[in-house]
Protein backbone atom coordinates (compact mmCIF):
# COMPACT_ATOMS: atom_id res chain seq x y z
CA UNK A 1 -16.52 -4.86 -9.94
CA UNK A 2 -16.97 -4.75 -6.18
CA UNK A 3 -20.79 -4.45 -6.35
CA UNK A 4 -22.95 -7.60 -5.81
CA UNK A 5 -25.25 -9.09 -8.53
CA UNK A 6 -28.18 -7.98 -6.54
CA UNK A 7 -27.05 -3.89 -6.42
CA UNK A 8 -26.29 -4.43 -10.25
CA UNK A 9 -29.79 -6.20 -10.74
CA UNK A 10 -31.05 -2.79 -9.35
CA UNK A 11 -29.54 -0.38 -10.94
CA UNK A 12 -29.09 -1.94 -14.28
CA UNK A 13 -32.50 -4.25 -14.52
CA UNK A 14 -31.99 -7.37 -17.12
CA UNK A 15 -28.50 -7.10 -17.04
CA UNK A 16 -26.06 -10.21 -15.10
CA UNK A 17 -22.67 -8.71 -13.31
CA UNK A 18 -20.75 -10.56 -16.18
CA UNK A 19 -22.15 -8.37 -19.05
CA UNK A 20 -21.74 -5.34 -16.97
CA UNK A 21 -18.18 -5.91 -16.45
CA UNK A 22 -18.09 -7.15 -20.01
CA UNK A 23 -19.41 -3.76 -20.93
CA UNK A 24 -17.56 -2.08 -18.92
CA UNK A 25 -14.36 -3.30 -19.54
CA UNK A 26 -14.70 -2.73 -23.41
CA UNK A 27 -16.20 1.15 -22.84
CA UNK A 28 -13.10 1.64 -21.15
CA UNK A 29 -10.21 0.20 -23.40
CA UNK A 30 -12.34 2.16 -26.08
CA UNK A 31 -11.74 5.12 -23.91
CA UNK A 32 -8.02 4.49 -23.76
CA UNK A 33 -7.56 3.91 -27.27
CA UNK A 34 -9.60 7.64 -28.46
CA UNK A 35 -7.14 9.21 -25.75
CA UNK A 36 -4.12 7.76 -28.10
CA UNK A 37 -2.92 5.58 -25.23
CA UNK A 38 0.23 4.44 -24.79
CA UNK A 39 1.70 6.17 -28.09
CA UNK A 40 1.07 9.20 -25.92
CA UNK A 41 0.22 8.55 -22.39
CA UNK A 42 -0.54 10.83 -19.80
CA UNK A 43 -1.10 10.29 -16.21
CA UNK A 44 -4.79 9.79 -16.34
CA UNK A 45 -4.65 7.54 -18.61
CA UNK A 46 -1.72 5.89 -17.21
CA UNK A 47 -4.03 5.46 -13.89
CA UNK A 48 -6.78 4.30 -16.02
CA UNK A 49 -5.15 1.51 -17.68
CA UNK A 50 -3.73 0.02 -14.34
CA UNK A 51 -7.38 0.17 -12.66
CA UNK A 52 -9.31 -1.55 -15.22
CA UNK A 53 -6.52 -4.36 -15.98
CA UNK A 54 -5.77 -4.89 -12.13
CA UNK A 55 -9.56 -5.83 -11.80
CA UNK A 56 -8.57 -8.63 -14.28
CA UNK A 57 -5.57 -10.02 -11.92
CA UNK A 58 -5.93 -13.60 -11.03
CA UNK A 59 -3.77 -15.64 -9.07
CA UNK A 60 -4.34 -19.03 -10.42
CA UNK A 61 -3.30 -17.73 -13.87
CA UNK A 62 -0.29 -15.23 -13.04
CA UNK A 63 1.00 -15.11 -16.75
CA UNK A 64 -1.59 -13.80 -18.57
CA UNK A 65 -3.46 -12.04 -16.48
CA UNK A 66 -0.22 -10.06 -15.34
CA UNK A 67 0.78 -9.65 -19.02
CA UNK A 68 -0.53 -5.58 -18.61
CA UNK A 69 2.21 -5.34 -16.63
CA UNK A 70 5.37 -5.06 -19.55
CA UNK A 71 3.00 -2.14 -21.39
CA UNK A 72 2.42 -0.67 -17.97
CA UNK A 73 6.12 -0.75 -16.69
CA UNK A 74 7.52 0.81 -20.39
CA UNK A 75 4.80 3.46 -20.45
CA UNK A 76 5.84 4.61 -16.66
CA UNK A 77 9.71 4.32 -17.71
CA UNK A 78 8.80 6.47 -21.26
CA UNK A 79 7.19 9.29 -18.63
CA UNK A 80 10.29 9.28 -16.42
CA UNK A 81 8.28 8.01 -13.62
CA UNK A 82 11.20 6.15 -12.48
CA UNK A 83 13.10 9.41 -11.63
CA UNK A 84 11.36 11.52 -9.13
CA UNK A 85 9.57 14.70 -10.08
CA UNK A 86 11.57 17.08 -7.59
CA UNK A 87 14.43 16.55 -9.99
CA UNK A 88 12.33 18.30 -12.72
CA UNK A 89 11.18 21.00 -10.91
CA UNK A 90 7.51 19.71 -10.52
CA UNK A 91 5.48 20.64 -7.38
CA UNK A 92 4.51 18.63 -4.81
CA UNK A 93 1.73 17.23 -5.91
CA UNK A 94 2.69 16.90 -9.07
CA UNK A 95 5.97 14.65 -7.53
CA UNK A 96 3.19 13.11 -4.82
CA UNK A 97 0.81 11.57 -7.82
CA UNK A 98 3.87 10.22 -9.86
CA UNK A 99 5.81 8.54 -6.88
CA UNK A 100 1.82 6.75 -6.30
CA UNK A 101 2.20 5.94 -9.46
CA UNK A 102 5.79 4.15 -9.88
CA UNK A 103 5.78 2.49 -6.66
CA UNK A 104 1.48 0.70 -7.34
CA UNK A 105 3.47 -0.51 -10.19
CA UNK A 106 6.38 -1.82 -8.78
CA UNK A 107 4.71 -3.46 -6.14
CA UNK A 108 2.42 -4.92 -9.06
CA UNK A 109 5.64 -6.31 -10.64
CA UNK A 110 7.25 -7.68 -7.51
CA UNK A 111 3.81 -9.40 -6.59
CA UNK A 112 3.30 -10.71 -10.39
CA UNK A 113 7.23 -12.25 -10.21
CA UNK A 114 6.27 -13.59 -7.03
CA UNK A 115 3.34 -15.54 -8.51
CA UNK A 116 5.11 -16.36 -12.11
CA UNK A 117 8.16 -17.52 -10.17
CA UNK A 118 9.72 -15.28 -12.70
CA UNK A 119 12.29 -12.37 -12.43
CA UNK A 120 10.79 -8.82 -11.91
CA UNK A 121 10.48 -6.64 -14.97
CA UNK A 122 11.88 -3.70 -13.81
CA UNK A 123 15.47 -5.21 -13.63
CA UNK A 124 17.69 -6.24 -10.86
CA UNK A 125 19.99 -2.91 -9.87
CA UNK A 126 18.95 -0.66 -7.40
CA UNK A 127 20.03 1.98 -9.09
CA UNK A 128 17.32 1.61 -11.74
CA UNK A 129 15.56 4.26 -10.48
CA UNK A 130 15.19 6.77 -7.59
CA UNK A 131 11.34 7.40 -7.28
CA UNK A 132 10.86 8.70 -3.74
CA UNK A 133 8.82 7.08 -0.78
CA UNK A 134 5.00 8.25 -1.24
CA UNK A 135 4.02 10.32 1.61
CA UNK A 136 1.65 9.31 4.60
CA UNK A 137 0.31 13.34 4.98
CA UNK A 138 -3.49 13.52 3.72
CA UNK A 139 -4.06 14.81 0.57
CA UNK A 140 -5.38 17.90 1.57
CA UNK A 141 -2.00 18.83 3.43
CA UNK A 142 0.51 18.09 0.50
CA UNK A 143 2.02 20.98 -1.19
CA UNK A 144 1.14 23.24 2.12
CA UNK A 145 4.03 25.02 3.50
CA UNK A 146 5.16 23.49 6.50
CA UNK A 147 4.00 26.55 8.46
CA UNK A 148 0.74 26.15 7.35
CA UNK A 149 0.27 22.15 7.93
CA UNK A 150 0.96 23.22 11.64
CA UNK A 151 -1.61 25.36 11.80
CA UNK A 152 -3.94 23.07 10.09
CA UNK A 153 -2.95 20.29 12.67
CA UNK A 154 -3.49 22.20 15.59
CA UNK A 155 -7.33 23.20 14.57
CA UNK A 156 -7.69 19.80 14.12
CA UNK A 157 -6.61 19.01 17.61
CA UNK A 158 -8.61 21.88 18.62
CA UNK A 159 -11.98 20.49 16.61
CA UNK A 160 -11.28 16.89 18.57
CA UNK A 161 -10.37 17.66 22.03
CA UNK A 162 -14.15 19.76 21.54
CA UNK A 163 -15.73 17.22 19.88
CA UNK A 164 -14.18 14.20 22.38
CA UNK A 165 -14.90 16.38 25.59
CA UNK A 166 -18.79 16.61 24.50
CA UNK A 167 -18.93 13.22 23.90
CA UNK A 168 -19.25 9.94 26.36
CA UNK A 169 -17.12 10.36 29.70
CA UNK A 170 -14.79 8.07 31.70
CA UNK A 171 -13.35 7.77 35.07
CA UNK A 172 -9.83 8.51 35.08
CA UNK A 173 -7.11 9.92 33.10
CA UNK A 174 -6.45 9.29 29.10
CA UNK A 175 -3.20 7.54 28.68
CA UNK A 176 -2.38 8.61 25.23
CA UNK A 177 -2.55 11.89 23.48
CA UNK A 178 -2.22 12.07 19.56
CA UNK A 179 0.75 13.93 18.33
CA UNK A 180 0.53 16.42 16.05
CA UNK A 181 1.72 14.43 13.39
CA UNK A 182 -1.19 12.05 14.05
CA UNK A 183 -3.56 14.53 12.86
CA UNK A 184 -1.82 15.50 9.45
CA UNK A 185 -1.40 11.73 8.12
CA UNK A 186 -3.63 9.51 6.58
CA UNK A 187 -4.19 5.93 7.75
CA UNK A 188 -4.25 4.57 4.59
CA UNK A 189 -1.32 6.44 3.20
CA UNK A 190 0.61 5.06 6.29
CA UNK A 191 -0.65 1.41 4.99
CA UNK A 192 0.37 2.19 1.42
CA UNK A 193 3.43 3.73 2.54
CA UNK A 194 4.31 0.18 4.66
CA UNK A 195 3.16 -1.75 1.58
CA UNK A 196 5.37 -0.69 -1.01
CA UNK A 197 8.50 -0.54 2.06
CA UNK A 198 7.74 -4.38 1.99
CA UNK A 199 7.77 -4.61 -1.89
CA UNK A 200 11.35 -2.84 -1.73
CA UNK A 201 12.40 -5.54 0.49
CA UNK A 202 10.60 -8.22 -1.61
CA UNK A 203 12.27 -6.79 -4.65
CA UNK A 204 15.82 -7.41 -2.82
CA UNK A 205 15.01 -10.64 -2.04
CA UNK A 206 13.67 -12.21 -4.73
CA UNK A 207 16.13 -11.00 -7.19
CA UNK A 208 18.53 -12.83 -5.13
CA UNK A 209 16.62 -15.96 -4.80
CA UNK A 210 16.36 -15.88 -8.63
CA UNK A 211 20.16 -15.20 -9.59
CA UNK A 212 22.36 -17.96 -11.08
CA UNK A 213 25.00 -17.14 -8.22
CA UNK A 214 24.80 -19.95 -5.85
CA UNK A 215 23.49 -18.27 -2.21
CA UNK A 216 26.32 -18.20 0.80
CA UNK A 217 25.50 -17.76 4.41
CA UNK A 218 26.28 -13.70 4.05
CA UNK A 219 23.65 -13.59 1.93
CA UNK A 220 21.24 -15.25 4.02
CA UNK A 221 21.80 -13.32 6.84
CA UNK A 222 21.96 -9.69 4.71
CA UNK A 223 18.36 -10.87 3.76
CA UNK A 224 17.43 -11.93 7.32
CA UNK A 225 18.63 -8.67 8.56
CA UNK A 226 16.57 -6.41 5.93
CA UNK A 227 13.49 -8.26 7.05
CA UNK A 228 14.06 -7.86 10.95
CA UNK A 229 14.89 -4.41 9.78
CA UNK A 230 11.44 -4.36 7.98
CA UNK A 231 9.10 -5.72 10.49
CA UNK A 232 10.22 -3.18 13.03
CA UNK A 233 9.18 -0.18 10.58
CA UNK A 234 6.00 -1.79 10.30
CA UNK A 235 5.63 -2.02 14.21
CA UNK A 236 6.53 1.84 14.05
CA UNK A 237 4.02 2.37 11.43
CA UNK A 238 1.16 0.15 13.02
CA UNK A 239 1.37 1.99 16.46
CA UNK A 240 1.06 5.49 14.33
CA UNK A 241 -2.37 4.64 13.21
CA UNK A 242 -5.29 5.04 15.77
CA UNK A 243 -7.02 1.87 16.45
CA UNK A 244 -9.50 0.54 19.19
CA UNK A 245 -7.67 -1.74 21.41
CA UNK A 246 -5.40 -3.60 19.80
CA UNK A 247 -6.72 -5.02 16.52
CA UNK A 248 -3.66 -7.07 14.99
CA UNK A 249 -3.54 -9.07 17.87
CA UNK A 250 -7.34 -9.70 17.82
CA UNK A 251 -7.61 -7.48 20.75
CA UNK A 252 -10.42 -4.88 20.24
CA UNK A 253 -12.85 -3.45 22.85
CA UNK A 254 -16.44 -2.27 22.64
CA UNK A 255 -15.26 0.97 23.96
CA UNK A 256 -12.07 2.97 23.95
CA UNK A 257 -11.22 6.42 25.48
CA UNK A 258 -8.40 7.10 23.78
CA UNK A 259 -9.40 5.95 20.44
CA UNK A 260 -12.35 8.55 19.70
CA UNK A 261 -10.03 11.29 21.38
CA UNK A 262 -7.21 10.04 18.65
CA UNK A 263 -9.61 10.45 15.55
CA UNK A 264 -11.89 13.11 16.66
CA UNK A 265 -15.06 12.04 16.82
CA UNK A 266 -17.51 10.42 19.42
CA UNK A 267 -17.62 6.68 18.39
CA UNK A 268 -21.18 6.44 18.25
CA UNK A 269 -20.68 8.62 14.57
CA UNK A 270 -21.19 7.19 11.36
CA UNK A 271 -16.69 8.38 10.56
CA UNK A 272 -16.06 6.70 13.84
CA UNK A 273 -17.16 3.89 12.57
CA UNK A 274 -15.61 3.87 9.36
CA UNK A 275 -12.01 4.58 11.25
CA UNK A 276 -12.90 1.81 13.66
CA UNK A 277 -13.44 -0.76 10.80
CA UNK A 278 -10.60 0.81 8.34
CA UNK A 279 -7.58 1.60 11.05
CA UNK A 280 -8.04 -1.82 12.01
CA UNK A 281 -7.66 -3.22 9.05
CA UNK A 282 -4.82 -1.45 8.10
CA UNK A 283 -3.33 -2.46 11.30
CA UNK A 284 -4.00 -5.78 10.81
CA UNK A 285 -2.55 -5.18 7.04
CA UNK A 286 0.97 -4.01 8.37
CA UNK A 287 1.50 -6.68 10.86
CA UNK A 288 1.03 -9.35 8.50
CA UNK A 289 3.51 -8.12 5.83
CA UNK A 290 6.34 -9.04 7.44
CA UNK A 291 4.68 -12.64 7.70
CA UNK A 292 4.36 -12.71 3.96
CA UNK A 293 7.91 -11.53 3.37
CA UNK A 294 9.55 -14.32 5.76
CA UNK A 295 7.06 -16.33 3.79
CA UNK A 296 8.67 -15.92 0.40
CA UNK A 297 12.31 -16.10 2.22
CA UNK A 298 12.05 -19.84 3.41
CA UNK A 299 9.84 -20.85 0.54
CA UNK A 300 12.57 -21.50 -1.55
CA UNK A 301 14.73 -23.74 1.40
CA UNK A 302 11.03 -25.72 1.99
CA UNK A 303 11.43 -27.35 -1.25
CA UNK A 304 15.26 -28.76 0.07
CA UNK A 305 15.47 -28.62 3.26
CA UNK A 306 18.39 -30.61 3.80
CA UNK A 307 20.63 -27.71 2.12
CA UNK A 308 23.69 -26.63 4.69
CA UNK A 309 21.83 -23.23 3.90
CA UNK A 310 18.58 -23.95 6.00
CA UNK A 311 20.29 -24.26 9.22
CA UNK A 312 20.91 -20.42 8.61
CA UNK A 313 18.01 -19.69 7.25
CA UNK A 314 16.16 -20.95 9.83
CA UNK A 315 18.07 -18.29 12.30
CA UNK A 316 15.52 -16.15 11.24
């Protein structure tokens, strides 16, 4: 529970955070057990179970707080959330929520056999399933015919060249105008997007870490080359997300032209400030994900490095 002991002294008087989330917590396995979950699961419940149990996560006891995982992975796989929903005829947004779905819990996986040290549970061929790339549009856009997400990005250019030209001037010209494009996706479908492009990499490379086949040099470098391959998506991705200054490299100003033009508002506005804070993040987010996935690729050579192999891997 992200609220403080304080908040939940106020709202619930006489009650600590513990027997809250205590409470909580049972209420809501109750819940899932009256809605005949998993013997017949359903999406909701589906997203139900994985928020209440990923609360419980905790990384200095991988095992059995990841142990939701198996039930979560089988109930997904039982719902054919492993194929994507176009090849059932489903609508978008129908195919959108499912893909959201499959890949928060294959990034769950490839995180919990990162921490267990242990293979991931949803096997080692690629092949295993073909669950589609979530989409960076905003919600509201998805399932709009393409036609009409133009028009809808256009008013919105409209509404924020207005809103920017009323608001605080500068001397000289902007140097960056948002696309189109900029003002259909979502900032933190962009981040989710980049996170779960990462676990697909992580997947890759763990499996291979883990196999019984010996690692060769070609192997080393394929992996190398999928990260390098990685980290310049995530530059792509970073620089489509509207930020003051430039955030991941601890570079942000107290004022920026461009940046209220980008989002549409004047940045003394309560949703300036929230993009300010969140873009940033998510900026920050994106750059350091290729960090964590070179991370995991020379953490097994750091335990030997005098192998031939960390000459090579060191390349990288």
């Amino acid at each position: 529970m992200s609220l403080t002991a304080e908040a939940i002294e106020k709202i619930i008087p006489g009650q600590t955070k513990m027997e809250v989330t205590k409470s909580l917590y049972s209420g809501s396995m109750h819940a899932l057990s009256a809605s005949s979950f998993p013997r017949t699961p359903t999406l909701s419940s589906l997203i139900a179970f994985l928020i209440a149990q990923t609360c419980l996560i905790r990384e200095e006891e991988p095992l059995t707080s990841c142990s939701f995982l198996g039930m979560a992975m089988r109930v997904a796989q039982s719902m054919g959330l492993h194929r994507d929903g176009s090849l059932f005829g489903l609508n978008e947004i129908e195919c959108e929520i499912r893909r959201r779905i499959w890949w928060h819990i294959v990034y769950l996986d490839v995180q919990g056999a990162i921490a267990t040290g242990l293979p991931p549970l949803g096997g080692s061929g690629e092949d295993l399933f073909d669950t589609k790339m979530v989409s960076e549009l905003k919600d509201e856009y998805i399932g709009l015919p393409p036609q009409d997400r133009r028009k809808a990005a256009e008013a919105a250019a409209a509404t924020a060249t207005t809103t920017t030209t009323a608001g605080p001037q500068t001397s000289g010209k902007h140097t960056r105008r948002a696309s189109l494009d900029e003002y259909l996706n979502s900032p933190a479908m962009i981040l989710a997007a980049g996170r779960y492009d990462m676990t697909t990499v992580l997947r890759k490379l763990i499996i291979q870490l883990f196999s019984t086949k010996p690692l060769h040099k070609a192997d080393l470098l394929d992996m190398g080359g999928g990260i390098f391959r990685l980290k310049l998506r995530l530059e792509d991705r970073i620089a489509r997300i509207p930020a003051r200054g430039i955030p991941e490299m601890g570079f942000t100003p107290r004022y920026d032209p461009d940046f209220h033009e980008l989002i549409g508002h004047d940045e003394s506005s309560p949703d300036a400030e929230k993009a300010i804070v969140f873009n940033g993040w998510a900026r920050i987010m994106l750059s350091m994900f290729a960090d964590r996935t070179f991370g995991v690729f020379y953490q097994s050579f750091l335990k030997s490095s005098k192998s031939k192999l960390w000459d090579h891997a060191r390349h990288w």
